[in-house]
Protein backbone atom coordinates (compact mmCIF):
# COMPACT_ATOMS: atom_id res chain seq x y z
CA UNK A 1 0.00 0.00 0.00
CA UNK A 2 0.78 3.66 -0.68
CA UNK A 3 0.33 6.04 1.79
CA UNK A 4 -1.02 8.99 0.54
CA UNK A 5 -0.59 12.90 2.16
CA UNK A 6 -2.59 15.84 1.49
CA UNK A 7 -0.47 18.29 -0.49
CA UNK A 8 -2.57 21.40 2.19
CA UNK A 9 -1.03 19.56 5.47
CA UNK A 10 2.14 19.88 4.55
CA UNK A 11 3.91 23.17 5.61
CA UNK A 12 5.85 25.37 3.47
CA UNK A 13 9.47 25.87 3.96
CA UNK A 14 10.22 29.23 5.66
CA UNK A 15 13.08 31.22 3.62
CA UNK A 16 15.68 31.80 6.11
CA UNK A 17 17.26 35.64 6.13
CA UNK A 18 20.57 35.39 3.94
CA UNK A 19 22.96 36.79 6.07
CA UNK A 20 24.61 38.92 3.06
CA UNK A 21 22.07 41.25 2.93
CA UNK A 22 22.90 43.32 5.53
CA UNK A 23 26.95 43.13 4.40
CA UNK A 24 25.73 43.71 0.19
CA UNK A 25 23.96 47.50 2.20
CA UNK A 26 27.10 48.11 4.01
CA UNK A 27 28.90 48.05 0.21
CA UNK A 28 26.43 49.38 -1.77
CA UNK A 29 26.11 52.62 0.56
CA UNK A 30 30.16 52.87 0.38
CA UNK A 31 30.17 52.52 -3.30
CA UNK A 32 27.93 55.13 -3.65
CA UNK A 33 29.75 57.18 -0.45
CA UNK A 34 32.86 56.80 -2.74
CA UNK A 35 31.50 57.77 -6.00
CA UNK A 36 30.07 60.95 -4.96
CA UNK A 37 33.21 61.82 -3.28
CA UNK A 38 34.91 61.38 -6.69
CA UNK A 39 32.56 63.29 -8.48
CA UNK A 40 32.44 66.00 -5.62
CA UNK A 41 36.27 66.20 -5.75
CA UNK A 42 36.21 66.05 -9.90
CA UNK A 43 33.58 68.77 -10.27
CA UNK A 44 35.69 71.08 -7.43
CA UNK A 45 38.91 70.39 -9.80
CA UNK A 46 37.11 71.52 -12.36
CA UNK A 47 35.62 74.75 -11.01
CA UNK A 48 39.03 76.52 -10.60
CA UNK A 49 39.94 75.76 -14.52
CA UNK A 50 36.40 77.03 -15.81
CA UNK A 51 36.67 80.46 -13.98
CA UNK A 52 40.23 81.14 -15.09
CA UNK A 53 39.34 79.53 -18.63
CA UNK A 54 35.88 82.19 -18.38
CA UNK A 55 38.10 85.01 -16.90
CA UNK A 56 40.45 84.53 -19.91
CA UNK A 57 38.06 85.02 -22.62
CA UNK A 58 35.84 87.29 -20.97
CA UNK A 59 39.10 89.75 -20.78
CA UNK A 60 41.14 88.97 -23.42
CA UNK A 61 39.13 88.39 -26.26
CA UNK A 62 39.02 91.70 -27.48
CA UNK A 63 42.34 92.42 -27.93
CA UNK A 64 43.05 89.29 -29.90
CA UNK A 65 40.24 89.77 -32.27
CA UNK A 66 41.58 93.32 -33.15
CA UNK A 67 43.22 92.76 -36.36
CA UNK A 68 46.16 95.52 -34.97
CA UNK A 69 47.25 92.40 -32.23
CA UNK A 70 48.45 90.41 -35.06
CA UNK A 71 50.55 93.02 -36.84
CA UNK A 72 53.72 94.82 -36.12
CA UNK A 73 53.95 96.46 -32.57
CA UNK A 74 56.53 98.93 -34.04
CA UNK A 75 52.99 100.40 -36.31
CA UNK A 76 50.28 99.11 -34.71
CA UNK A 77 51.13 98.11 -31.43
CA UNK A 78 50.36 94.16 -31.94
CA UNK A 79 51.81 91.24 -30.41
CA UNK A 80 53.08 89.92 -33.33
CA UNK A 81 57.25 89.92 -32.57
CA UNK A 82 56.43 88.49 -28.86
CA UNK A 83 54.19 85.19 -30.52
CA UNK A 84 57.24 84.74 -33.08
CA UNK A 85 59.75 84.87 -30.46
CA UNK A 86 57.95 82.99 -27.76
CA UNK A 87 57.79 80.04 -30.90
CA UNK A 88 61.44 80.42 -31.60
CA UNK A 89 62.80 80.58 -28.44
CA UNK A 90 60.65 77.40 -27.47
CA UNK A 91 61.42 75.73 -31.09
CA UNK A 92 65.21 75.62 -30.25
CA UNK A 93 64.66 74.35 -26.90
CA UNK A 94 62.64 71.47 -28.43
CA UNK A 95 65.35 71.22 -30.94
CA UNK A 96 68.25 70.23 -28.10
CA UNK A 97 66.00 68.41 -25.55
CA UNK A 98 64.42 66.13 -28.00
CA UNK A 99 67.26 64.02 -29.32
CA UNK A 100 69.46 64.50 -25.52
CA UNK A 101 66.27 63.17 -23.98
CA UNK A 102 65.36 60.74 -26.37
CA UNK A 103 69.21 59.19 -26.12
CA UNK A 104 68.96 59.49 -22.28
CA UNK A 105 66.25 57.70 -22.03
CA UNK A 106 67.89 54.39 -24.41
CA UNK A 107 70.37 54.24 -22.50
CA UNK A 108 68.59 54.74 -19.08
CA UNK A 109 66.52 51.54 -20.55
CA UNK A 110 68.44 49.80 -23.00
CA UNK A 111 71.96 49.56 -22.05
CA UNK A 112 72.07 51.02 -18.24
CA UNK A 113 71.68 47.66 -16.12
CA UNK A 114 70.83 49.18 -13.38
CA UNK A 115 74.25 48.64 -11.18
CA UNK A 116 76.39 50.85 -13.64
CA UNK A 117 77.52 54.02 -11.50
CA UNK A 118 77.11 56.31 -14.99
CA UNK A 119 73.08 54.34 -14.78
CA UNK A 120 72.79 55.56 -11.36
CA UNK A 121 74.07 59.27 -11.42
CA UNK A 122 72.35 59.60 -14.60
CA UNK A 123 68.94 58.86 -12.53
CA UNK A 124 69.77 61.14 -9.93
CA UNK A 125 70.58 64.50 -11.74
CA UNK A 126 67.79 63.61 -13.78
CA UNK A 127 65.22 63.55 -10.52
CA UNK A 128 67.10 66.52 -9.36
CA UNK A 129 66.54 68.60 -12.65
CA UNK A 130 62.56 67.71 -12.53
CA UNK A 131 62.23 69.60 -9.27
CA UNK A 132 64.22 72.75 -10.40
CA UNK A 133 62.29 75.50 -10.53
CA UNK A 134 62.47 77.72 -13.87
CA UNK A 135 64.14 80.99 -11.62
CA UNK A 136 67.12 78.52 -10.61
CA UNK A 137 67.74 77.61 -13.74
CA UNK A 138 67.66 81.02 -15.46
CA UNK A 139 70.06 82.10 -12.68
CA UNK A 140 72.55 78.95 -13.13
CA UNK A 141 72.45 79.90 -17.03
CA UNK A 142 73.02 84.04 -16.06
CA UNK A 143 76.00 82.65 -14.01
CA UNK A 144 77.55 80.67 -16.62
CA UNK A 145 76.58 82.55 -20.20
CA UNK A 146 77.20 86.22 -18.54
CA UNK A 147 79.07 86.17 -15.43
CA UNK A 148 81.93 83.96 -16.44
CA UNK A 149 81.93 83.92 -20.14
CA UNK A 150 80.40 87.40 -20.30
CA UNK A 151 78.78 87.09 -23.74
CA UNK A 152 75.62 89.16 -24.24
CA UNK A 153 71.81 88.15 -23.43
CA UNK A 154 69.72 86.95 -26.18
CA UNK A 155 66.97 84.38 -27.34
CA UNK A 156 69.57 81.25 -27.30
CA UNK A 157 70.34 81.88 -23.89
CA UNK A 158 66.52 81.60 -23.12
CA UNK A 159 66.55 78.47 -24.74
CA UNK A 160 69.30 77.09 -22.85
CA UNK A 161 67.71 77.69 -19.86
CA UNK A 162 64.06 76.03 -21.08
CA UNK A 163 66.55 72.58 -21.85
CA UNK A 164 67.21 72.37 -18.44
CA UNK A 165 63.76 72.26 -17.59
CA UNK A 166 62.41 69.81 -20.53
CA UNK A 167 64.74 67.47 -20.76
CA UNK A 168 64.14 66.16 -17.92
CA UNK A 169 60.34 65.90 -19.07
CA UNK A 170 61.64 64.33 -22.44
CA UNK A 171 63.27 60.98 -20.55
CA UNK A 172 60.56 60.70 -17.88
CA UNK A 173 57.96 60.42 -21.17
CA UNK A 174 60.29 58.37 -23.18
CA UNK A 175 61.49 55.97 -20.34
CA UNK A 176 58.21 54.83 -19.61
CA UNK A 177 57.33 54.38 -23.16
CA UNK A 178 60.01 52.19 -24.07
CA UNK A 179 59.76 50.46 -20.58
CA UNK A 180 56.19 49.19 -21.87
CA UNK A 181 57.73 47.95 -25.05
CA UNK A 182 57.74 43.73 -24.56
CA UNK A 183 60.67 42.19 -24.08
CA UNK A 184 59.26 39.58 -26.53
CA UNK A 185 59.98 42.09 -29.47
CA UNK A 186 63.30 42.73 -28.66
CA UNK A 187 63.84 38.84 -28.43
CA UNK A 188 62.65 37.98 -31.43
CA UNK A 189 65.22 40.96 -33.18
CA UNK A 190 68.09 39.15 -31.19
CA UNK A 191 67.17 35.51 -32.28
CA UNK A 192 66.69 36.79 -36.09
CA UNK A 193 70.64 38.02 -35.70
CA UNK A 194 69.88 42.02 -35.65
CA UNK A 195 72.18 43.50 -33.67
CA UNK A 196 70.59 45.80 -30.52
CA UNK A 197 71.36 49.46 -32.13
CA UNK A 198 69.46 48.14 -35.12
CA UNK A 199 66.96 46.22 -32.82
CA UNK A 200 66.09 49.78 -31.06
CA UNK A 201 65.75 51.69 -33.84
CA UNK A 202 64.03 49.42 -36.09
CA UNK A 203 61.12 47.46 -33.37
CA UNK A 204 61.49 49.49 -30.01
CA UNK A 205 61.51 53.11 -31.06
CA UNK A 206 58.79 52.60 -33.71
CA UNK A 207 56.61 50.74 -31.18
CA UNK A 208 56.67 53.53 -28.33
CA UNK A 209 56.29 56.51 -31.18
CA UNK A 210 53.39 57.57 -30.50
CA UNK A 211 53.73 57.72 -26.53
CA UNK A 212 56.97 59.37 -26.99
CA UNK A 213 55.66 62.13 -29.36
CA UNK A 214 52.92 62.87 -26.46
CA UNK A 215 55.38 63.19 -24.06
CA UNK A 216 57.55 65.49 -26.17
CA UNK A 217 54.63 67.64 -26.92
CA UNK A 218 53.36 67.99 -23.70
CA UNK A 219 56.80 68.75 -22.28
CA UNK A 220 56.78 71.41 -24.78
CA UNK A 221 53.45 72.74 -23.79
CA UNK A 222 55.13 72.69 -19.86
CA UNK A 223 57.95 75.23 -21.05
CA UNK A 224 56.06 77.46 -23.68
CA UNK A 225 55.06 79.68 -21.05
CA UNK A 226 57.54 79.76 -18.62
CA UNK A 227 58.55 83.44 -17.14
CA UNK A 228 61.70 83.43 -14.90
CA UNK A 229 64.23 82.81 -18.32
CA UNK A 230 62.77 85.43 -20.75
CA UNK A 231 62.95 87.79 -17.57
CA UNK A 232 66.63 87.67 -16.29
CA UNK A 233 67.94 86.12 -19.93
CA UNK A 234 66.64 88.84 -22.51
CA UNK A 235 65.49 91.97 -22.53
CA UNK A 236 62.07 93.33 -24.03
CA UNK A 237 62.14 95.14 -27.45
CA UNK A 238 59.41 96.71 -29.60
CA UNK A 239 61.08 95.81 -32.78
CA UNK A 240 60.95 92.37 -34.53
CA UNK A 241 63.85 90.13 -34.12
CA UNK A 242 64.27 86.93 -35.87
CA UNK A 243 67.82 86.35 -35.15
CA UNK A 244 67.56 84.54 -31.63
CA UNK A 245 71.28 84.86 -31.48
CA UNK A 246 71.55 88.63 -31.74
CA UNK A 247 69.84 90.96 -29.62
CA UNK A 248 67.25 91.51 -27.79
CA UNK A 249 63.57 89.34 -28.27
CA UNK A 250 60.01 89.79 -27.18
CA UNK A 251 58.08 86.80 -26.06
CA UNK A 252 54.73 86.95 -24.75
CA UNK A 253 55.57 86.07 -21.06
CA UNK A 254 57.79 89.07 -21.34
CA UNK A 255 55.02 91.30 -22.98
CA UNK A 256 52.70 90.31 -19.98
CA UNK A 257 55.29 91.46 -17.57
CA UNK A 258 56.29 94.33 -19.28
CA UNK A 259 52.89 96.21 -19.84
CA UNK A 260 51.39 95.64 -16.77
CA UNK A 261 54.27 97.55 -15.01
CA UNK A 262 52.73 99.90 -17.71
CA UNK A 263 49.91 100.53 -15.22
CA UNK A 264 45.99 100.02 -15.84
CA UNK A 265 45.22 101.42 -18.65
CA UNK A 266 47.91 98.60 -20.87
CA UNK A 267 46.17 95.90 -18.87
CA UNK A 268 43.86 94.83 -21.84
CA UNK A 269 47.31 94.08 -23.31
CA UNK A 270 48.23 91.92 -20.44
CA UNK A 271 45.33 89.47 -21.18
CA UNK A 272 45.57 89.63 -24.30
CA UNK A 273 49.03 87.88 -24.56
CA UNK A 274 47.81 85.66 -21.55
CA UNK A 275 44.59 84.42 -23.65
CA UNK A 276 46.79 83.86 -26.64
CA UNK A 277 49.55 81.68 -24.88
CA UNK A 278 46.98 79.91 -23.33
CA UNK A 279 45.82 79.06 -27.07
CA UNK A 280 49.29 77.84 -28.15
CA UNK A 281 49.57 76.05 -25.46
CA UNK A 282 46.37 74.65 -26.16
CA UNK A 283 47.00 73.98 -30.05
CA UNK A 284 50.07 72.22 -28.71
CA UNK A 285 48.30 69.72 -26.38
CA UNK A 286 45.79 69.23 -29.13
CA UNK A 287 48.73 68.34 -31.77
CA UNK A 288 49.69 65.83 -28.46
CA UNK A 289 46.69 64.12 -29.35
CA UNK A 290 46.07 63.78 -33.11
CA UNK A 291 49.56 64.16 -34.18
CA UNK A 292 50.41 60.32 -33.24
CA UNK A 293 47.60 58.87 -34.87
CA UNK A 294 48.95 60.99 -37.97
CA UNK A 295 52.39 59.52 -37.63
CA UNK A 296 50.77 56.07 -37.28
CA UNK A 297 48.76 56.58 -39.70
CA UNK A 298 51.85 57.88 -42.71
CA UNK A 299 54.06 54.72 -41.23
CA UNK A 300 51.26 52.75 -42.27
CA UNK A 301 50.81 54.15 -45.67
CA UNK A 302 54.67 54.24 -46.51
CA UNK A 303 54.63 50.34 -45.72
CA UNK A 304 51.79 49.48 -47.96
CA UNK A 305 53.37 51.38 -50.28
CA UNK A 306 56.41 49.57 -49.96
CA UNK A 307 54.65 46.35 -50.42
CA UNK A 308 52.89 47.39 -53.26
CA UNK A 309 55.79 48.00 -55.15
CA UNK A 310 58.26 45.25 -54.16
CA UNK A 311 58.73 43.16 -56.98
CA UNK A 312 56.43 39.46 -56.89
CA UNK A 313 58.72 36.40 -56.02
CA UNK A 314 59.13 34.38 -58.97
CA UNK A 315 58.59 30.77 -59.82
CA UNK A 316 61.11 28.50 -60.26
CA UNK A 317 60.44 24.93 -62.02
C-alpha cells in the first residue's frame, strides 16, 4: 500500500534571512559614499579651470580679435614679434632636448643595467633637474653665459635655460614608453641576428612613437610659457627680431610682464598675450593628441606602399 498525504497539510518551507544582505547594504552605501566623493572632488577640480578659462576670454578676447594684435607692434602696437619669439625661443629648446632626452632615455633603458655608476648618477641628476624650478635655472644659465663667459643676453640663452627644464620631461615620457615595449619584441630581433642598435631603432623606437611624441609635446606645452628665463635672460624690445642669437627678443611672457608695469590702462594688453599663450599652449596639447595617430597613420601608408611595389617572387620549375 501507498500512503497517501494531502499536499494542504504539509507546511511550506520558511526562507531563512541570507545573512549577506545586511553586508551587500554596508557596500552598496560605500560605493555610492565613494563615487560621490569622486565626483564632488572632480567637479571642485574643475571649477578653478572654468573660472580662469571664463576670466580669460571674458578679458582677453578683445584684444586678440583686433586685427592691430596680429601686426607689427613697431605700427600698430600688436603682439606679433612676442608670438614669433615665444615660438622660436621654445622651437630651439625642443630642438636640443628632444634628441638628448630621447638618447637618455635608451640608455637609461636599454643599455644602463641598473648597477652601472654612470646608470645611477644619470637617474639622480635627472630627478634633481625635474624639481628645479624655472628661476634657478635662469640664474645657473646668467652665471655661466654672462658672469663667467660674459657674452651678451639673447633668445639662445633663453633656450638654454628652457633645456634644463624639458629634458628632464623628455626621458621621464620616453622611459616609460620604451619600458612598456615587450621584451618579446626585442627577443625575437636578437634571435633573427639584428644587432641591438638596429633592434632599437628598427622594433622598439617605432613601437613607443606615438607615446613618446605625447610626451615630447606635452613637455613642450610645460615650457612654452615659462617666465623666470625670458625675464633675467633677454630683454624686451618693440622691434621684430628673428635672429635669436643677436639681440634683444620679445616673447609673450615678457610682454605680460612688461605692460602691466605699464599701469591700468595697458592691462587689456596683459590678457591679451595671456589668452593667446593659453591658445598655443592649447593647439600644442591638441597636436599631443592627433599628431600620433597621424604619424601612425603615414608609417602605415609608406609600408603598404612599400609592399605594393616590391617586386612578386618568382617561380622556379
Amino acid at each position: 500500500m501507498t500512503a497517501i498525504t494531502d499536499s494542504h497539510s504539509v507546511e511550506p518551507v520558511k526562507k531563512r534571512p541570507s545573512g549577506f544582505q545586511p553586508i551587500a547594504g554596508r557596500r552598496r552605501f560605500s560605493d555610492v559614499a565613494v563615487r560621490g566623493l569622486a565626483v564632488a572632488a572632480f567637479v571642485i577640480a574643475l571649477v578653478p579651470l572654468f573660472w580662469l578659462v571664463i576670466t580669460l576670454v571674458q578679458n582677453g578676447i578683445g584684444p586678440i580679435l583686433d586685427p592691430d594684435w596680429w601686426g607689427s607692434p613697431e605700427i600698430k602696437g600688436g603682439a606679433f614679434n612676442a608670438i614669433v619669439g615665444t615660438l622660436i625661443q621654445t622651437a630651439l629648446a625642443a630642438v636640443i632636448s628632444i634628441p638628448l632626452g630621447i638618447m637618455v632615455a635608451i640608455y637609461l633603458v636599454e643599455y644602463s643595467t641598473g648597477r652601472s655608476w654612470l646608470g645611477r648618477a644619470t637617474t639622480f641628476m635627472v630627478d634633481i633637474l625635474s624639481g628645479v624650478p624655472s628661476i634657478v635655472a635662469a640664474l645657473f644659465v646668467y652665471a655661466v653665459w654672462r658672469t663667467t663667459l660674459g657674452l651678451p643676453r639673447s633668445g639662445f640663452v633663453v633656450a638654454i635655460a628652457l633645456v634644463l627644464l624639458m629634458v628632464p620631461l623628455v626621458v621621464r615620457a620616453t622611459e616609460e614608453m620604451l619600458k612598456i615595449v615587450p621584451q618579446d619584441l626585442r627577443e625575437a630581433s636578437y634571435a633573427l641576428g639584428i644587432p641591438k642598435w638596429k633592434t632599437i631603432a628598427r622594433v622598439v623606437l617605432p613601437t613607443a612613437l606615438s607615446g613618446i611624441i605625447t610626451g615630447v609635446m606635452l613637455a613642450i606645452a610645460r615650457v612654452m610659457g615659462e617666465s623666470a628665463p625670458v625675464l633675467i635672460l633677454v630683454g624686451s624690445t618693440r622691434a621684430m627680431n628673428w635672429n635669436p642669437f643677436e639681440g634683444n627678443q620679445q616673447s609673450l611672457p615678457l610682454m605680460m610682464v612688461q605692460q602691466y608695469n605699464n599701469g591700468p590702462s595697458a592691462f587689456d594688453k596683459v590678457w591679451g598675450a595671456a589668452l593667446t599663450l593659453v591658445i598655443l599652449v592649447a593647439l600644442v596639447y591638441f597636436g599631443a593628441k592627433f599628431l600620433p595617430k597621424l604619424v601612425g597613420f603615414a608609417v602605415h601608408i609608406s609600408k603598404t606602399l612599400r609592399k605594393s611595389s616590391a617586386p612578386a617572387p618568382t617561380k622556379t620549375l
